[in-house]
C-alpha atoms as a PDB file:
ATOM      1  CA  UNK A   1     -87.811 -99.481  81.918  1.00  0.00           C
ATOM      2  CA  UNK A   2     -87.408 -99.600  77.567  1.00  0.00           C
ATOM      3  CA  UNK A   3     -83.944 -99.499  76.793  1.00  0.00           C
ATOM      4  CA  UNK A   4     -81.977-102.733  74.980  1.00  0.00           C
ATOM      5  CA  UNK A   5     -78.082-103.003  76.016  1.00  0.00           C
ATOM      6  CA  UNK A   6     -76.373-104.906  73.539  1.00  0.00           C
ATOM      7  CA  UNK A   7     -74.497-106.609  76.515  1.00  0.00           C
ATOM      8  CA  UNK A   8     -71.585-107.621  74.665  1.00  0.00           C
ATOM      9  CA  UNK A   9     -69.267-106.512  76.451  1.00  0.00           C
ATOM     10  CA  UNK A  10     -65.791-106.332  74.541  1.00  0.00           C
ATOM     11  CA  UNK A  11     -62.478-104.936  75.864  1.00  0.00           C
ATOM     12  CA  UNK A  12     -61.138-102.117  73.584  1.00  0.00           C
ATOM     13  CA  UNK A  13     -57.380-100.160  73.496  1.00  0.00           C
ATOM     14  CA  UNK A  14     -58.780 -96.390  73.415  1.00  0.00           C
ATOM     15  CA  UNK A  15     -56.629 -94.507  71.586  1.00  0.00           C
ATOM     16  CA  UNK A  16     -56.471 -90.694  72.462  1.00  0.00           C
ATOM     17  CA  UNK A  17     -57.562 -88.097  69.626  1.00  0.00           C
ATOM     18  CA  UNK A  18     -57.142 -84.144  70.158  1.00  0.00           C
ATOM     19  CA  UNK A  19     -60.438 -82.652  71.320  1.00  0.00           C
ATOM     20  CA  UNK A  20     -62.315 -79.475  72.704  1.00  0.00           C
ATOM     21  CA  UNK A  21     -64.172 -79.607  75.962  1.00  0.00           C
ATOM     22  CA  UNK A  22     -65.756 -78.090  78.903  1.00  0.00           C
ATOM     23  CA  UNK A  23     -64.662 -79.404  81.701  1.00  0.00           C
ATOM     24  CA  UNK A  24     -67.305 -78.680  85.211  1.00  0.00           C
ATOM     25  CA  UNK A  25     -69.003 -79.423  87.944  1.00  0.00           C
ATOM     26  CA  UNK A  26     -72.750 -80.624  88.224  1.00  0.00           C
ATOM     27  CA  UNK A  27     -75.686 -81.852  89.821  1.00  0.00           C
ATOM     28  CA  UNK A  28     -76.859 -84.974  87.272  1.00  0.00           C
ATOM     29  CA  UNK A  29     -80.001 -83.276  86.884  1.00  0.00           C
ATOM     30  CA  UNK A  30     -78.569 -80.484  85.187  1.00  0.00           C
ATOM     31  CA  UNK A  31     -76.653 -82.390  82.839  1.00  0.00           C
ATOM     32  CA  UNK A  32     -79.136 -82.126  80.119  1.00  0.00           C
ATOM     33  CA  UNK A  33     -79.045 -78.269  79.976  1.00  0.00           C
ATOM     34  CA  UNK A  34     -75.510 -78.037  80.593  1.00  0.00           C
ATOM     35  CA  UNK A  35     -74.661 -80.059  77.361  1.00  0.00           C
ATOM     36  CA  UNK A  36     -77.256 -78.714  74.920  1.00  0.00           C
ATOM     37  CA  UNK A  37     -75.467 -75.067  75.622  1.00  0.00           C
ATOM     38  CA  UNK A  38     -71.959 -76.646  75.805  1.00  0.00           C
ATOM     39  CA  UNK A  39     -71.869 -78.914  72.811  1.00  0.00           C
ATOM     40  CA  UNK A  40     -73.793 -75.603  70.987  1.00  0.00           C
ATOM     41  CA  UNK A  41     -70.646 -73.301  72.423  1.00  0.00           C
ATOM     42  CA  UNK A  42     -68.201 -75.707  71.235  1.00  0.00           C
ATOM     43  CA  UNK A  43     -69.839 -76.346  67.889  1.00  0.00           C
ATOM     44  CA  UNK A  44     -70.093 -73.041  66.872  1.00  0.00           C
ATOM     45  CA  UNK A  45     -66.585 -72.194  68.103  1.00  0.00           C
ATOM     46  CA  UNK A  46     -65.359 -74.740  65.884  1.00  0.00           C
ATOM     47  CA  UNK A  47     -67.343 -73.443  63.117  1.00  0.00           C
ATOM     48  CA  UNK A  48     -65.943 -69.724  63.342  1.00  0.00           C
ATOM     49  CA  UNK A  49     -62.697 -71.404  63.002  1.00  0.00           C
ATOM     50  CA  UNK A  50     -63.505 -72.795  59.736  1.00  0.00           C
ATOM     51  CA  UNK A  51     -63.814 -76.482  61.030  1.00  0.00           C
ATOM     52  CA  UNK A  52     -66.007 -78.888  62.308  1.00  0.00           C
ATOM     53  CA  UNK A  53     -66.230 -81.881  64.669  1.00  0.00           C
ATOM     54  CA  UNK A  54     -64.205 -85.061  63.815  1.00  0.00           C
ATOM     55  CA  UNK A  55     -66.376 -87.179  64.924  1.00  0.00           C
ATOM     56  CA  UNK A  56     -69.513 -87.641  67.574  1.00  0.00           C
ATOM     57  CA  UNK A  57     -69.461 -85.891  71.110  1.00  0.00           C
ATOM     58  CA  UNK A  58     -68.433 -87.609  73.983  1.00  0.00           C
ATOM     59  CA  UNK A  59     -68.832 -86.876  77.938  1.00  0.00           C
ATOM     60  CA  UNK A  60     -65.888 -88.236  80.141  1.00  0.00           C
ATOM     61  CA  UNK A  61     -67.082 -88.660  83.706  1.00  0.00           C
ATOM     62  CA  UNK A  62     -64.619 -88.912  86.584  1.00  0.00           C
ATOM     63  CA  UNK A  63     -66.862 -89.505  89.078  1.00  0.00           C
ATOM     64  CA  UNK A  64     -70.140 -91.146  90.070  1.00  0.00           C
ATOM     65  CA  UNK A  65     -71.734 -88.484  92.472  1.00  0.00           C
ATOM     66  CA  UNK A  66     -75.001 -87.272  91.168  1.00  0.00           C
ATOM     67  CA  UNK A  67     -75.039 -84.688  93.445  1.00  0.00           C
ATOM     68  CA  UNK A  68     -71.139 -83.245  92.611  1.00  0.00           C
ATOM     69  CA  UNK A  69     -70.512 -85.065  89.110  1.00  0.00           C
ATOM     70  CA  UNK A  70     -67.332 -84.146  87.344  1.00  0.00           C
ATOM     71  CA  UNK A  71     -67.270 -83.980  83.561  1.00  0.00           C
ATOM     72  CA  UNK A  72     -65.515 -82.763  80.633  1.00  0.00           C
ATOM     73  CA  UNK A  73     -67.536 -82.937  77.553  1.00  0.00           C
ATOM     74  CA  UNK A  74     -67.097 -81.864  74.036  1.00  0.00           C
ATOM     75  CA  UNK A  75     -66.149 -83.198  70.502  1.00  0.00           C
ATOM     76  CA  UNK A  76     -62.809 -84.749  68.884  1.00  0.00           C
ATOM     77  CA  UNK A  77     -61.170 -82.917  66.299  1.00  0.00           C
ATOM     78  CA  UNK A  78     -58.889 -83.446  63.329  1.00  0.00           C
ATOM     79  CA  UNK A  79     -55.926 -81.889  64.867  1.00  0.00           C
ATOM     80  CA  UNK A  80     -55.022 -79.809  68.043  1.00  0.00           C
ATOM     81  CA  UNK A  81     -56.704 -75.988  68.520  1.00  0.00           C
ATOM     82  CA  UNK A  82     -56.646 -73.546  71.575  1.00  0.00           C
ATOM     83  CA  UNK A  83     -59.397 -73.216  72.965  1.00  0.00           C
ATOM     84  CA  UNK A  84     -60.625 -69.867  74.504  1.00  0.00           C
ATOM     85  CA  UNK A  85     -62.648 -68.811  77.566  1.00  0.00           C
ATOM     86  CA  UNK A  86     -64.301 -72.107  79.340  1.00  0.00           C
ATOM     87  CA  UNK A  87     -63.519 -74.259  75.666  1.00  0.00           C
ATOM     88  CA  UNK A  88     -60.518 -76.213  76.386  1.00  0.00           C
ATOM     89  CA  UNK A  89     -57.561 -78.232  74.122  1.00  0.00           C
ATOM     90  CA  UNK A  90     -57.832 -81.542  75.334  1.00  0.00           C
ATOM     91  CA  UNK A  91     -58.241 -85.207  74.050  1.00  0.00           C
ATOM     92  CA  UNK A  92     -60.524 -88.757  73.982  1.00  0.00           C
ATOM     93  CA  UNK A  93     -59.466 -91.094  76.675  1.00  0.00           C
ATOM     94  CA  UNK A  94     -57.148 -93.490  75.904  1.00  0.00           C
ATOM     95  CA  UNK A  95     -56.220 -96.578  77.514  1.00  0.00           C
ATOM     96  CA  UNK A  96     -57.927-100.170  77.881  1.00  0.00           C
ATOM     97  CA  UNK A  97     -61.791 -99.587  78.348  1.00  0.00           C
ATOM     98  CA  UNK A  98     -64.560-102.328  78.546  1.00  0.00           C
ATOM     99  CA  UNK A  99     -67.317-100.705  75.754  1.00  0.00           C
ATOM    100  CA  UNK A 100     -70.697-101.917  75.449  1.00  0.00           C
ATOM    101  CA  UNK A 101     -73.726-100.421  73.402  1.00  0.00           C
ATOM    102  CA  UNK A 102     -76.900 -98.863  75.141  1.00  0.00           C
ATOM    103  CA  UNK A 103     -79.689 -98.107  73.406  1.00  0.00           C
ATOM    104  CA  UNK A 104     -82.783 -96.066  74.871  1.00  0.00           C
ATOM    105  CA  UNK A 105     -83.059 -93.033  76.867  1.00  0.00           C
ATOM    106  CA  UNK A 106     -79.924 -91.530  78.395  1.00  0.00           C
ATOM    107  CA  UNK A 107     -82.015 -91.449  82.023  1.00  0.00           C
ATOM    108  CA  UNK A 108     -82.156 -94.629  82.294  1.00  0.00           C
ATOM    109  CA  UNK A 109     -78.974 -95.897  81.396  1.00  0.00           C
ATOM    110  CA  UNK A 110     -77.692 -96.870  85.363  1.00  0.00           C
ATOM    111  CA  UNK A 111     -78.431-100.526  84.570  1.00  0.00           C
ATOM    112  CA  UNK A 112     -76.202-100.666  81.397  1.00  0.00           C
ATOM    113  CA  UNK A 113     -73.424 -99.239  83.806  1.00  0.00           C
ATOM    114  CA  UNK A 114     -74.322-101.736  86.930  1.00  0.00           C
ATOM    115  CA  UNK A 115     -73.934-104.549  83.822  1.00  0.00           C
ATOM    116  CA  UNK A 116     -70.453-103.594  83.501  1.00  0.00           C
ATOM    117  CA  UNK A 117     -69.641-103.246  86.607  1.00  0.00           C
ATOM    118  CA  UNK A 118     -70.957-106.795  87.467  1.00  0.00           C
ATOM    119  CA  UNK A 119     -69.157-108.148  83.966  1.00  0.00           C
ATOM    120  CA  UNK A 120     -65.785-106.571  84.928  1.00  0.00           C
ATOM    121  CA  UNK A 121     -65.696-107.884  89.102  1.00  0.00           C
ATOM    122  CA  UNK A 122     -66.845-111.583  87.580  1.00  0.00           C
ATOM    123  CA  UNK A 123     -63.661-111.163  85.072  1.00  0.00           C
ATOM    124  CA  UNK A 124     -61.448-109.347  87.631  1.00  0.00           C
ATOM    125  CA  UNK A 125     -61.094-106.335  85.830  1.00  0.00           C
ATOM    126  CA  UNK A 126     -60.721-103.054  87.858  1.00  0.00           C
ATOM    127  CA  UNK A 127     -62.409 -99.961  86.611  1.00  0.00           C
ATOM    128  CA  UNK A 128     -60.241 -96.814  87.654  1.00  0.00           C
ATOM    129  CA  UNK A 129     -63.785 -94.830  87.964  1.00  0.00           C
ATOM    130  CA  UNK A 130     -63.553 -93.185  84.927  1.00  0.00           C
ATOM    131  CA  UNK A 131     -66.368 -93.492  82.362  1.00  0.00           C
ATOM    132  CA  UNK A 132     -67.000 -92.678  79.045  1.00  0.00           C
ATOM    133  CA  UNK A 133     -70.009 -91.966  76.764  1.00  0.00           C
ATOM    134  CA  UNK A 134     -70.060 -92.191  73.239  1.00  0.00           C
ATOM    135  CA  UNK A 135     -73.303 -90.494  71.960  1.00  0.00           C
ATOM    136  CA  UNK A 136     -73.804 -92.087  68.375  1.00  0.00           C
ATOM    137  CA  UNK A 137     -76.851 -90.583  67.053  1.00  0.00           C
ATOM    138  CA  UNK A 138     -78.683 -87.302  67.702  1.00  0.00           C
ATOM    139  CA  UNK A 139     -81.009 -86.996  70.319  1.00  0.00           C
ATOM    140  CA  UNK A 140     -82.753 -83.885  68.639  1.00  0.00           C
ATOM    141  CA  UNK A 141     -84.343 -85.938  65.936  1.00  0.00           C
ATOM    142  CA  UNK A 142     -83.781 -89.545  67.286  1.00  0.00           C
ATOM    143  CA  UNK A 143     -86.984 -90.816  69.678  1.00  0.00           C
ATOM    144  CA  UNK A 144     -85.048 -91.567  72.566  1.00  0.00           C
ATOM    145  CA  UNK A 145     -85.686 -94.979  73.018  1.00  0.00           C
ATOM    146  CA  UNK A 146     -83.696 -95.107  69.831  1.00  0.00           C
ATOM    147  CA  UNK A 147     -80.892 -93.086  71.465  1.00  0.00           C
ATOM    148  CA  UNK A 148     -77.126 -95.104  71.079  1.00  0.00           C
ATOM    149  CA  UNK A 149     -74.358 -94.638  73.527  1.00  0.00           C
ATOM    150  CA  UNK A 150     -71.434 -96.195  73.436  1.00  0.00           C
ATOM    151  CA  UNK A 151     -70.408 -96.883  77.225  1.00  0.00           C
ATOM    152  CA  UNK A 152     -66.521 -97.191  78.161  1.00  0.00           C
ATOM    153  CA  UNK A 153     -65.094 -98.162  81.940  1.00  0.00           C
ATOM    154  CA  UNK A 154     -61.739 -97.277  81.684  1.00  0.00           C
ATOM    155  CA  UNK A 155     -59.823 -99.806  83.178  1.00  0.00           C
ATOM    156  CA  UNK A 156     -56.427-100.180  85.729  1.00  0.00           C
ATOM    157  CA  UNK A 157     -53.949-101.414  83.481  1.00  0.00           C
END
């Protein structure tokens, strides 16, 4: 397994930003698919509305079920749009979070989560289940043992 997690863990106030999404159901093995057409959609739905992304695209997970994994994915924006068809108005989560960087290919980043997991049960911090990923570069022209993803457990205030 290549991947490097900068395992400094740090605990970070997320602060919500307006955002448009897709929020579904999938099997993890279709995630890959899913988000290439989805963060496409939502790109060029921003573009026909004369903007563009305010920053990088993120995935929210609310569950850990590969077989039945809920996300909403998509991109923050400068300020609040409508969204049309399966393109929501949302936002970023917000809320205390323990972050840590990952670096290497987005299949193999279970042990960068387990980390966390072990780090917040030895500081008796309770995740609520809710993660977040960060993705910081892009993985069409980044080798993907280059890949960074910022990794947030929301945590039980």
């Amino acid at each position: 397994m290549d991947f490097e997690c900068s395992f400094s863990p740090e605990i970070k106030d997320l602060v919500s930003r307006p955002a448009l999404t897709i929020r579904t159901r999938t099997k993890v093995s279709g995630i890959t698919p899913l988000f290439q057409e989805g963060y496409g959609e939502i790109a060029r739905f921003l573009k026909e509305r004369g903007t563009h992304p305010a920053g990088p695209p993120f995935a929210l997970y609310f569950n850990m079920d590969m077989d039945d994994l809920e996300v909403e994915f998509g991109f923050p924006v400068e300020a609040p749009l409508e969204g049309s068809g399966r393109i929501i108005a949302s936002s970023t989560p917000s809320g205390k979070a323990v972050t840590t960087l990952y670096i290497g290919p987005y299949n193999e980043v279970e042990p960068a989560y387990d980390s966390l997991m072990k780090w917040c049960t030895d500081n008796m911090l309770t995740p609520t289940g809710r993660a977040c990923e960060v993705y910081l570069n892009d993985p069409s022209v980044t080798p993907e043992e280059l890949l960074k993803t910022e990794i947030s457990l929301l945590l039980a205030e």
